[in-house]
C-alpha atoms as a PDB file:
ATOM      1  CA  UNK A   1       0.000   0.000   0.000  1.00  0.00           C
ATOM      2  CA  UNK A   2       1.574   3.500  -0.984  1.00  0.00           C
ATOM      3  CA  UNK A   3       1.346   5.956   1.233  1.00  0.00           C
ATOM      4  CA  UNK A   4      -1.104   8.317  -0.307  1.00  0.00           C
ATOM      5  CA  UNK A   5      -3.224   5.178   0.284  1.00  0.00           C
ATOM      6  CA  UNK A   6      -2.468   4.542   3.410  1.00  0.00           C
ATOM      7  CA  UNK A   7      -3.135   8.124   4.265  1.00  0.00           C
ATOM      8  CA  UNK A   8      -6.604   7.938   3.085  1.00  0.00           C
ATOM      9  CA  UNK A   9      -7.191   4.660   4.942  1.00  0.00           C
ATOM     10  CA  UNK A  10      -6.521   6.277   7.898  1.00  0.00           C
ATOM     11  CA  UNK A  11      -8.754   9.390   7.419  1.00  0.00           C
ATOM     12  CA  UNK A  12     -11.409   6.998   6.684  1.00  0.00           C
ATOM     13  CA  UNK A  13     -10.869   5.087   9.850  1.00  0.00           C
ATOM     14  CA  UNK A  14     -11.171   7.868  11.806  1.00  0.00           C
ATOM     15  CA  UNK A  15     -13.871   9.887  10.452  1.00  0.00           C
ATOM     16  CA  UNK A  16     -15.901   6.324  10.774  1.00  0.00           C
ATOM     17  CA  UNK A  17     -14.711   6.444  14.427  1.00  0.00           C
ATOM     18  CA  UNK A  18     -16.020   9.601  15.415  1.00  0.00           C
ATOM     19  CA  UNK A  19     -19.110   9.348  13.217  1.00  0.00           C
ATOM     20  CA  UNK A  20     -19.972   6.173  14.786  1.00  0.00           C
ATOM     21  CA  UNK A  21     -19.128   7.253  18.302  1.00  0.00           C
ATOM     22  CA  UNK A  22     -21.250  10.322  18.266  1.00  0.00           C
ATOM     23  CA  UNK A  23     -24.472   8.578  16.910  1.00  0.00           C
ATOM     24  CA  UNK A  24     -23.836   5.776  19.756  1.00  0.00           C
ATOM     25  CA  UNK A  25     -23.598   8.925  22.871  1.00  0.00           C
ATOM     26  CA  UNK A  26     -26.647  10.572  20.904  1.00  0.00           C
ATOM     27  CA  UNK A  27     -28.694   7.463  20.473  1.00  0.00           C
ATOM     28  CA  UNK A  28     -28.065   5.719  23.697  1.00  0.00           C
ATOM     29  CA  UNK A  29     -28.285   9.419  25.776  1.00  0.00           C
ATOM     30  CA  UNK A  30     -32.407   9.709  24.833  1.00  0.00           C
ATOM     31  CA  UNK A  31     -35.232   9.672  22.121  1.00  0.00           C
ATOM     32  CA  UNK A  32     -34.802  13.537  21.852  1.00  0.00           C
ATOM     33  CA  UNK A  33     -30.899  13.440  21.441  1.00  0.00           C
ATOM     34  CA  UNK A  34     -31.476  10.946  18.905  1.00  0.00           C
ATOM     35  CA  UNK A  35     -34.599  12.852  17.567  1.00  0.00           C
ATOM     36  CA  UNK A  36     -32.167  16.161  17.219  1.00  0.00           C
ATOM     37  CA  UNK A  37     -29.394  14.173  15.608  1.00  0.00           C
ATOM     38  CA  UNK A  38     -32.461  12.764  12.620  1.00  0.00           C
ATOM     39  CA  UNK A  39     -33.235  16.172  12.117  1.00  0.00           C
ATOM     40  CA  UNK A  40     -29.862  17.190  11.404  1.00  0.00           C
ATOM     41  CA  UNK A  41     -29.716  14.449   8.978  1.00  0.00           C
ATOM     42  CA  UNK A  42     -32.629  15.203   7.545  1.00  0.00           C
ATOM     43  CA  UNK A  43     -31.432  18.902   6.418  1.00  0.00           C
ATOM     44  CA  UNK A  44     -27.925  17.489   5.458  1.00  0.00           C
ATOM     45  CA  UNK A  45     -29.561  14.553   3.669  1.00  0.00           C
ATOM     46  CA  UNK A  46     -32.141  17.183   1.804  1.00  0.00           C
ATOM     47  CA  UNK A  47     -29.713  19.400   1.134  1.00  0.00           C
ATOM     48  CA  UNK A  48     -27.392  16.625  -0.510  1.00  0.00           C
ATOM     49  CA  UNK A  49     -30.129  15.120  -2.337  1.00  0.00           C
ATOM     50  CA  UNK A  50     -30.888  18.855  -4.247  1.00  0.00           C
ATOM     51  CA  UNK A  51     -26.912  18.959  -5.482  1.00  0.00           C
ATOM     52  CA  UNK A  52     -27.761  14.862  -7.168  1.00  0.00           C
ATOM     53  CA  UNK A  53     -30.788  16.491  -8.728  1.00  0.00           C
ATOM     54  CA  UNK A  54     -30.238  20.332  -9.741  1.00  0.00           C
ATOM     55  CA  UNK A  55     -30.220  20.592 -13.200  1.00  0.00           C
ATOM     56  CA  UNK A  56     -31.879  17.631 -13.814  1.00  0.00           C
ATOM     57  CA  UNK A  57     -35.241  17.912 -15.925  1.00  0.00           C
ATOM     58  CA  UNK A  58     -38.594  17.671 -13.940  1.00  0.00           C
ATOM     59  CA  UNK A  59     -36.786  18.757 -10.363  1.00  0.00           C
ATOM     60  CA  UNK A  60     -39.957  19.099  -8.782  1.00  0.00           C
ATOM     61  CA  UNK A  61     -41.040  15.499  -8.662  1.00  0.00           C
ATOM     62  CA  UNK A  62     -37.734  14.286  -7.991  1.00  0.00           C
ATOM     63  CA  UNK A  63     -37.403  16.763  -5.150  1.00  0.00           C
ATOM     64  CA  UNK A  64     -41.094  15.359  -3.631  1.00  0.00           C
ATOM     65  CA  UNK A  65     -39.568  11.689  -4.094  1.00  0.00           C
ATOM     66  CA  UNK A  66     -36.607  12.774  -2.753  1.00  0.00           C
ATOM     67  CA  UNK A  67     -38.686  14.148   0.734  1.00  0.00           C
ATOM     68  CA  UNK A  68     -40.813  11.510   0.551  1.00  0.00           C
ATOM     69  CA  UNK A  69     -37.744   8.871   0.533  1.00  0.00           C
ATOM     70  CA  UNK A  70     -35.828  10.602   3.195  1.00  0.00           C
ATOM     71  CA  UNK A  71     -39.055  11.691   5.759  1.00  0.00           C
ATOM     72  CA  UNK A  72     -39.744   7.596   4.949  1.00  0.00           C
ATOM     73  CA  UNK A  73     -36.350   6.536   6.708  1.00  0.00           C
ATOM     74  CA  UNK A  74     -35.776   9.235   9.207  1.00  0.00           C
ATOM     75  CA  UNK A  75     -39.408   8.767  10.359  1.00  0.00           C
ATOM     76  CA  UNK A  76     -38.648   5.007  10.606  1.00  0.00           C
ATOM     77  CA  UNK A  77     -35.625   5.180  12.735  1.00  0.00           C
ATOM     78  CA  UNK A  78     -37.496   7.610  15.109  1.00  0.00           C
ATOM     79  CA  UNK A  79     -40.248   5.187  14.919  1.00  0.00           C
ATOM     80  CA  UNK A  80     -38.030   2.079  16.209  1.00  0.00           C
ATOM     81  CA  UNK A  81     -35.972   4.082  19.236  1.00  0.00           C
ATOM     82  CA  UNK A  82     -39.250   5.793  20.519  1.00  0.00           C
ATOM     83  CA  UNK A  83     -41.357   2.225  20.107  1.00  0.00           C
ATOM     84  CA  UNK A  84     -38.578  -0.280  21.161  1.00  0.00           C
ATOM     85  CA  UNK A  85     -35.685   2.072  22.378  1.00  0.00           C
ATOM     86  CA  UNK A  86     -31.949   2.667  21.453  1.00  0.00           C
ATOM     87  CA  UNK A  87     -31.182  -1.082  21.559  1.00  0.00           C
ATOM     88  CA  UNK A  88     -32.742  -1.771  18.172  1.00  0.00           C
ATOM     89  CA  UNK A  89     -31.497   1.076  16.467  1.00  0.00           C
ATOM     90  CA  UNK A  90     -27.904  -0.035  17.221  1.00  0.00           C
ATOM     91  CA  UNK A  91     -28.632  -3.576  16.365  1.00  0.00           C
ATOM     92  CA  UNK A  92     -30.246  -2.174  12.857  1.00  0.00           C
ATOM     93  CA  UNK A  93     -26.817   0.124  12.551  1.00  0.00           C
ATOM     94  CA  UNK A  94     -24.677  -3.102  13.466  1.00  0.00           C
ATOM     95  CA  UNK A  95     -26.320  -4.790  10.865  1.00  0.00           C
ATOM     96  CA  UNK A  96     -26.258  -2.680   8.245  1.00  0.00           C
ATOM     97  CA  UNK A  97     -22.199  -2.254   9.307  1.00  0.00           C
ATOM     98  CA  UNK A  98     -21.965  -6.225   9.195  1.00  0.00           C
ATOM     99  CA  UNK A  99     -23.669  -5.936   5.388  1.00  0.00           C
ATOM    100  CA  UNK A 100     -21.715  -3.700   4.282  1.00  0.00           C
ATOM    101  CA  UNK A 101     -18.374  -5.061   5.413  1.00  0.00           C
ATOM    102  CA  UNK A 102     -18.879  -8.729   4.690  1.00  0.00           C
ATOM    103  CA  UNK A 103     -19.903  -7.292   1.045  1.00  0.00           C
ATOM    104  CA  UNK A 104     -16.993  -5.369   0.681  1.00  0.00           C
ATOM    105  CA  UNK A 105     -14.614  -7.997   2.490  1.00  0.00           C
ATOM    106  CA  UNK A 106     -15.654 -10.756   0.049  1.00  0.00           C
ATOM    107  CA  UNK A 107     -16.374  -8.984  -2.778  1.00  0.00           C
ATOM    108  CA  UNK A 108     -12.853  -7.862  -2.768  1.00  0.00           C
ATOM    109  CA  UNK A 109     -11.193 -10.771  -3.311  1.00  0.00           C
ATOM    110  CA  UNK A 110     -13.369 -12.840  -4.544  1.00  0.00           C
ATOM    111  CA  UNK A 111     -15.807 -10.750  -6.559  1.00  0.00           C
ATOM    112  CA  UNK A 112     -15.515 -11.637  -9.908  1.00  0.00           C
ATOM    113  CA  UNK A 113     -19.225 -11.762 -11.579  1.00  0.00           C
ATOM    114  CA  UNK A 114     -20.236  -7.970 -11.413  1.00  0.00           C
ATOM    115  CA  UNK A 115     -24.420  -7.086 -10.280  1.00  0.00           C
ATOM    116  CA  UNK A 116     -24.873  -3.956 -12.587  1.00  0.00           C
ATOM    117  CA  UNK A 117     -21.133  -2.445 -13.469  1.00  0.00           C
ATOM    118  CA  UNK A 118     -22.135   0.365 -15.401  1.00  0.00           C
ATOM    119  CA  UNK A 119     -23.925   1.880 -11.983  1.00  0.00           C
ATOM    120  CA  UNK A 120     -21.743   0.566  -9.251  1.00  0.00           C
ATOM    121  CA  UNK A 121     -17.915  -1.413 -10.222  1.00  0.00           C
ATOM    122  CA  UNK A 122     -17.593  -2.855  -7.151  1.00  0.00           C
ATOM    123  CA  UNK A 123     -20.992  -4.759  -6.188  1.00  0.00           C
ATOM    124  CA  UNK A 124     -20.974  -8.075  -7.055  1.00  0.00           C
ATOM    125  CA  UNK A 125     -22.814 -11.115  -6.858  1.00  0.00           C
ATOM    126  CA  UNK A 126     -19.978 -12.733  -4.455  1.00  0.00           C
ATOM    127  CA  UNK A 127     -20.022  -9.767  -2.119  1.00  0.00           C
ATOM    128  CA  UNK A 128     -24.361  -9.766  -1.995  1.00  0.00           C
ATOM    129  CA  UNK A 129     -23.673 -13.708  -1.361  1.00  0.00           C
ATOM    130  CA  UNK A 130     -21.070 -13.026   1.582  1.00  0.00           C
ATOM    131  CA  UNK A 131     -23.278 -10.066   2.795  1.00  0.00           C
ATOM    132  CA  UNK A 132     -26.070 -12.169   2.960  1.00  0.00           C
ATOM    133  CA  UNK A 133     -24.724 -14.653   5.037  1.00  0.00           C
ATOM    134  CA  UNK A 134     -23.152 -12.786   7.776  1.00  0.00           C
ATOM    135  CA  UNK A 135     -26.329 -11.119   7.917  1.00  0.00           C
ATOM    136  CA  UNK A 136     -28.312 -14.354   8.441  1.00  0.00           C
ATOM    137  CA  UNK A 137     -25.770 -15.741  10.842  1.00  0.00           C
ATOM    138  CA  UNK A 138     -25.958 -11.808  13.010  1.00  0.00           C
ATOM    139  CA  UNK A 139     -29.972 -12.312  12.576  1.00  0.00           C
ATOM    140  CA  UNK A 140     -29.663 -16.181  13.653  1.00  0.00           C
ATOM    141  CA  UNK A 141     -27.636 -14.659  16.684  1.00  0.00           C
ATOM    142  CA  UNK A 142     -30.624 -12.595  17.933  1.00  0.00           C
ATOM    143  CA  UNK A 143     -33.036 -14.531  17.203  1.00  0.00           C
ATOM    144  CA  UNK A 144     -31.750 -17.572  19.836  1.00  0.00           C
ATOM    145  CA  UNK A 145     -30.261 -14.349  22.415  1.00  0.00           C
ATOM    146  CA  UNK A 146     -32.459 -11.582  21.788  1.00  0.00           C
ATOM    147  CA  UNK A 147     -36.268 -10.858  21.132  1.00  0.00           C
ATOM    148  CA  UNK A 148     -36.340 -10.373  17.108  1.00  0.00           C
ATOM    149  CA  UNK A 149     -40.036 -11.087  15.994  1.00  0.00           C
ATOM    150  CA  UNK A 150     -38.917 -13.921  13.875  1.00  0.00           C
ATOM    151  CA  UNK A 151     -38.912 -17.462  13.838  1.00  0.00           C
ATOM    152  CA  UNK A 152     -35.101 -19.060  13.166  1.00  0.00           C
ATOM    153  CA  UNK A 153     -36.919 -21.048  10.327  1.00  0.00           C
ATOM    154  CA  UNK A 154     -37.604 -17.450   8.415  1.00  0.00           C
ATOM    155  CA  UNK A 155     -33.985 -15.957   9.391  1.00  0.00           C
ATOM    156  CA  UNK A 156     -32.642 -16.765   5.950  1.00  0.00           C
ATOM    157  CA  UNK A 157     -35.241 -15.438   4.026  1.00  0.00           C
ATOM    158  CA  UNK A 158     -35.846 -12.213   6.284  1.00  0.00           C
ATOM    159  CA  UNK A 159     -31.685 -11.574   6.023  1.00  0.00           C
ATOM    160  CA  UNK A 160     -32.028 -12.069   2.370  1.00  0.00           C
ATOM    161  CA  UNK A 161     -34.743  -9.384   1.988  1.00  0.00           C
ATOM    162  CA  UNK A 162     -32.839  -7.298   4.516  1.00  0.00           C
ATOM    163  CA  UNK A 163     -29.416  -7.867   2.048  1.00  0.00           C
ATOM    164  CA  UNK A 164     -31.416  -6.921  -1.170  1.00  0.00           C
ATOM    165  CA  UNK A 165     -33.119  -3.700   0.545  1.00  0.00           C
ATOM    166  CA  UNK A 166     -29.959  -2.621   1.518  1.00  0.00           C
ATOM    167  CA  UNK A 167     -28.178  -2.856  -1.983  1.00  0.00           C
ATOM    168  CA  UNK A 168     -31.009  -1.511  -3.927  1.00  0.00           C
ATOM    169  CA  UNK A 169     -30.458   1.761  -1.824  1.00  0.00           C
ATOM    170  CA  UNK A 170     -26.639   1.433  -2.166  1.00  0.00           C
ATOM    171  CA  UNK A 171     -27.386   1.048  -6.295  1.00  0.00           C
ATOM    172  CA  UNK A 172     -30.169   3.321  -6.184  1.00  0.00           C
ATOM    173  CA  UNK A 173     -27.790   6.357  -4.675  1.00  0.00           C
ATOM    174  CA  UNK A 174     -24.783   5.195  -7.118  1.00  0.00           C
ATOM    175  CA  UNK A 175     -27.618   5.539  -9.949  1.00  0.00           C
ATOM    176  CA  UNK A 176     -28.329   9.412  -8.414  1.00  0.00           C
ATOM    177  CA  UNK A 177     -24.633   9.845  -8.710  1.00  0.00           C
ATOM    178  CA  UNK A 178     -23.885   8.879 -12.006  1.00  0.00           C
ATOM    179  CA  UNK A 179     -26.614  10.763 -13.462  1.00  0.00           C
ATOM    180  CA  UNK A 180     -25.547  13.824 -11.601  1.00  0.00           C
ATOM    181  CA  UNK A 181     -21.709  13.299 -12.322  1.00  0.00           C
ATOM    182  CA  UNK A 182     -20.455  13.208  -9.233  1.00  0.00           C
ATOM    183  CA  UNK A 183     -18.237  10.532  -7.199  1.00  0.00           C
ATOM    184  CA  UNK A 184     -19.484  11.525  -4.075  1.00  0.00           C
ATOM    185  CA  UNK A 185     -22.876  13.033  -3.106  1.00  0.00           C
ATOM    186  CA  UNK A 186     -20.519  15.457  -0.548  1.00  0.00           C
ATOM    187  CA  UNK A 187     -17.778  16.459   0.836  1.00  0.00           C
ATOM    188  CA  UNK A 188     -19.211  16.446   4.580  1.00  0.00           C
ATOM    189  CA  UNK A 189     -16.870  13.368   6.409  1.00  0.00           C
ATOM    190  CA  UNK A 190     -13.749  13.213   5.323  1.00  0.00           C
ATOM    191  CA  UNK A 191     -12.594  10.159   3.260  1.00  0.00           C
ATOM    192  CA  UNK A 192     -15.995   9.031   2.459  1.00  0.00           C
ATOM    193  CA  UNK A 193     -17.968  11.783   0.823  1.00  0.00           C
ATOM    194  CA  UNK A 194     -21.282  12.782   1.965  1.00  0.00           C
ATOM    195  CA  UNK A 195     -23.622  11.624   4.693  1.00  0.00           C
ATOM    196  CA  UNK A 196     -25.835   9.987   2.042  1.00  0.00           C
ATOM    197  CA  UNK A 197     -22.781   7.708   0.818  1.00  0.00           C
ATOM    198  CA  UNK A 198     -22.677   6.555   4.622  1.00  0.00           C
ATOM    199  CA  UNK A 199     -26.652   6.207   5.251  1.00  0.00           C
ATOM    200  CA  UNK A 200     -27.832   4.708   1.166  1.00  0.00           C
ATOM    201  CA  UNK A 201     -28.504   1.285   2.420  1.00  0.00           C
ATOM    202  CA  UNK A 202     -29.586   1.951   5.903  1.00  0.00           C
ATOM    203  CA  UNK A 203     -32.461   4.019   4.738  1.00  0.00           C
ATOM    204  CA  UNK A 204     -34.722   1.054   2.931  1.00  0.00           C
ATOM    205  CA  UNK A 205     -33.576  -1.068   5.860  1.00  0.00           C
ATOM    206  CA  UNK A 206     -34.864   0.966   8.637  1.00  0.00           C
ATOM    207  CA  UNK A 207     -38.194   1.012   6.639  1.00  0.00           C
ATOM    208  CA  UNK A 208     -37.991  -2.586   6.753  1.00  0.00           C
ATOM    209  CA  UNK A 209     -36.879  -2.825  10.249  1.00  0.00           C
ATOM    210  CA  UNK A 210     -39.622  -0.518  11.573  1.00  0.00           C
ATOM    211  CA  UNK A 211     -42.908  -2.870   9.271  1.00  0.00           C
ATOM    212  CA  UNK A 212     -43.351  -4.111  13.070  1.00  0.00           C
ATOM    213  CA  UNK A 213     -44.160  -1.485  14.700  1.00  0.00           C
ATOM    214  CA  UNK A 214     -46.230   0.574  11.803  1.00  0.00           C
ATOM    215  CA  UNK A 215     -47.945  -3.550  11.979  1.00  0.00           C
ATOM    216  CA  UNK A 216     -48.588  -3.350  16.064  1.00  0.00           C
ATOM    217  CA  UNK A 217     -50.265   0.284  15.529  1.00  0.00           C
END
């Protein structure tokens, strides 16, 4: 590894550090903390999703889809810490972390057969395989230890729907991107672009994770 590389690992590591340890002392500290931090998401998130779709034709609708797609995920993470508290919100983030890394840690190597190259290089049917996986051994995990509203007979196919969720939203914003012309939809953390590079799959995931609680109401 160079060192220009190396140098860019390192700012990724820690940005990743920091970013994860302030949403843990924010989640974890009360609903309102959390509730503040969503809301400054929410603007940062908006705000990011106008620079993917200024100067594209018919702005207006993709601006409502935009809201619409955004309000839909921030009101479903609000929806799981105020119903069933901080403890499933950093389970969902832990599993979306475990997705993404298992992907990306397989996928490396060992990714040979590519899932749509001319949106996103990098995904590929290897990486969705090893994703899928960990996620069903993570989801196996709390099933047997914790009280996920599954049965361990449905864990595959519930981490399976979980894996696809969260790459459609990782293809979806690498679709936004290339259309735009960007690499990155901002320049907000350091080493890893904008917030919606960090938070494309966890949105359709905490829409799936929160179908319980919009069910119980």
């Amino acid at each position: 590894m160079n060192a220009p590389a190396a140098s860019e690992l390192a700012t990724r590591v820690k940005s990743a550090v920091l970013l994860a340890a302030g949403a843990l002392v924010l989640t974890l500290a009360s609903f309102w903390s959390f509730a503040a931090m969503l809301a400054a998401a929410a603007v940062i998130l908006i705000y990011e999703w106008w620079g993917l779709i200024r100067g594209r034709r018919y702005r207006l609708v993709w601006l409502i889809f935009g809201l619409f797609y955004i309000g839909l995920g921030i009101a479903s993470l609000a929806a799981l810490h105020f119903f069933s508290g901080a403890e499933t919100v950093l389970l969902l983030l832990l599993s979306v972390a475990v997705m993404d890394s298992a992907a990306y840690f397989v996928g490396k190597p060992f990714g040979a057969h590519k899932i749509v190259p001319s949106i996103s290089p990098g995904k590929s049917w290897e990486g969705l395989i090893g994703a899928w996986i960990a996620v069903t051994l993570l989801f196996a995990c709390l099933t047997l230890f914790w009280h996920m509203p599954v049965t361990l007979a449905f864990v595959p196919f519930v981490a399976l729907l979980f894996t696809l969720l969260g790459l459609g939203g990782d293809l979806f914003e690498s679709w936004m991107k290339r259309r735009a012309g960007v690499k990155d939809s901002g320049r907000l953390i350091p080493g890893h672009g904008g917030l919606f590079d960090r938070v494309d799959a966890l949105i359709p995931c905490a829409m799936l994770a929160a179908l319980p609680q919009v069910f119980s109401l």
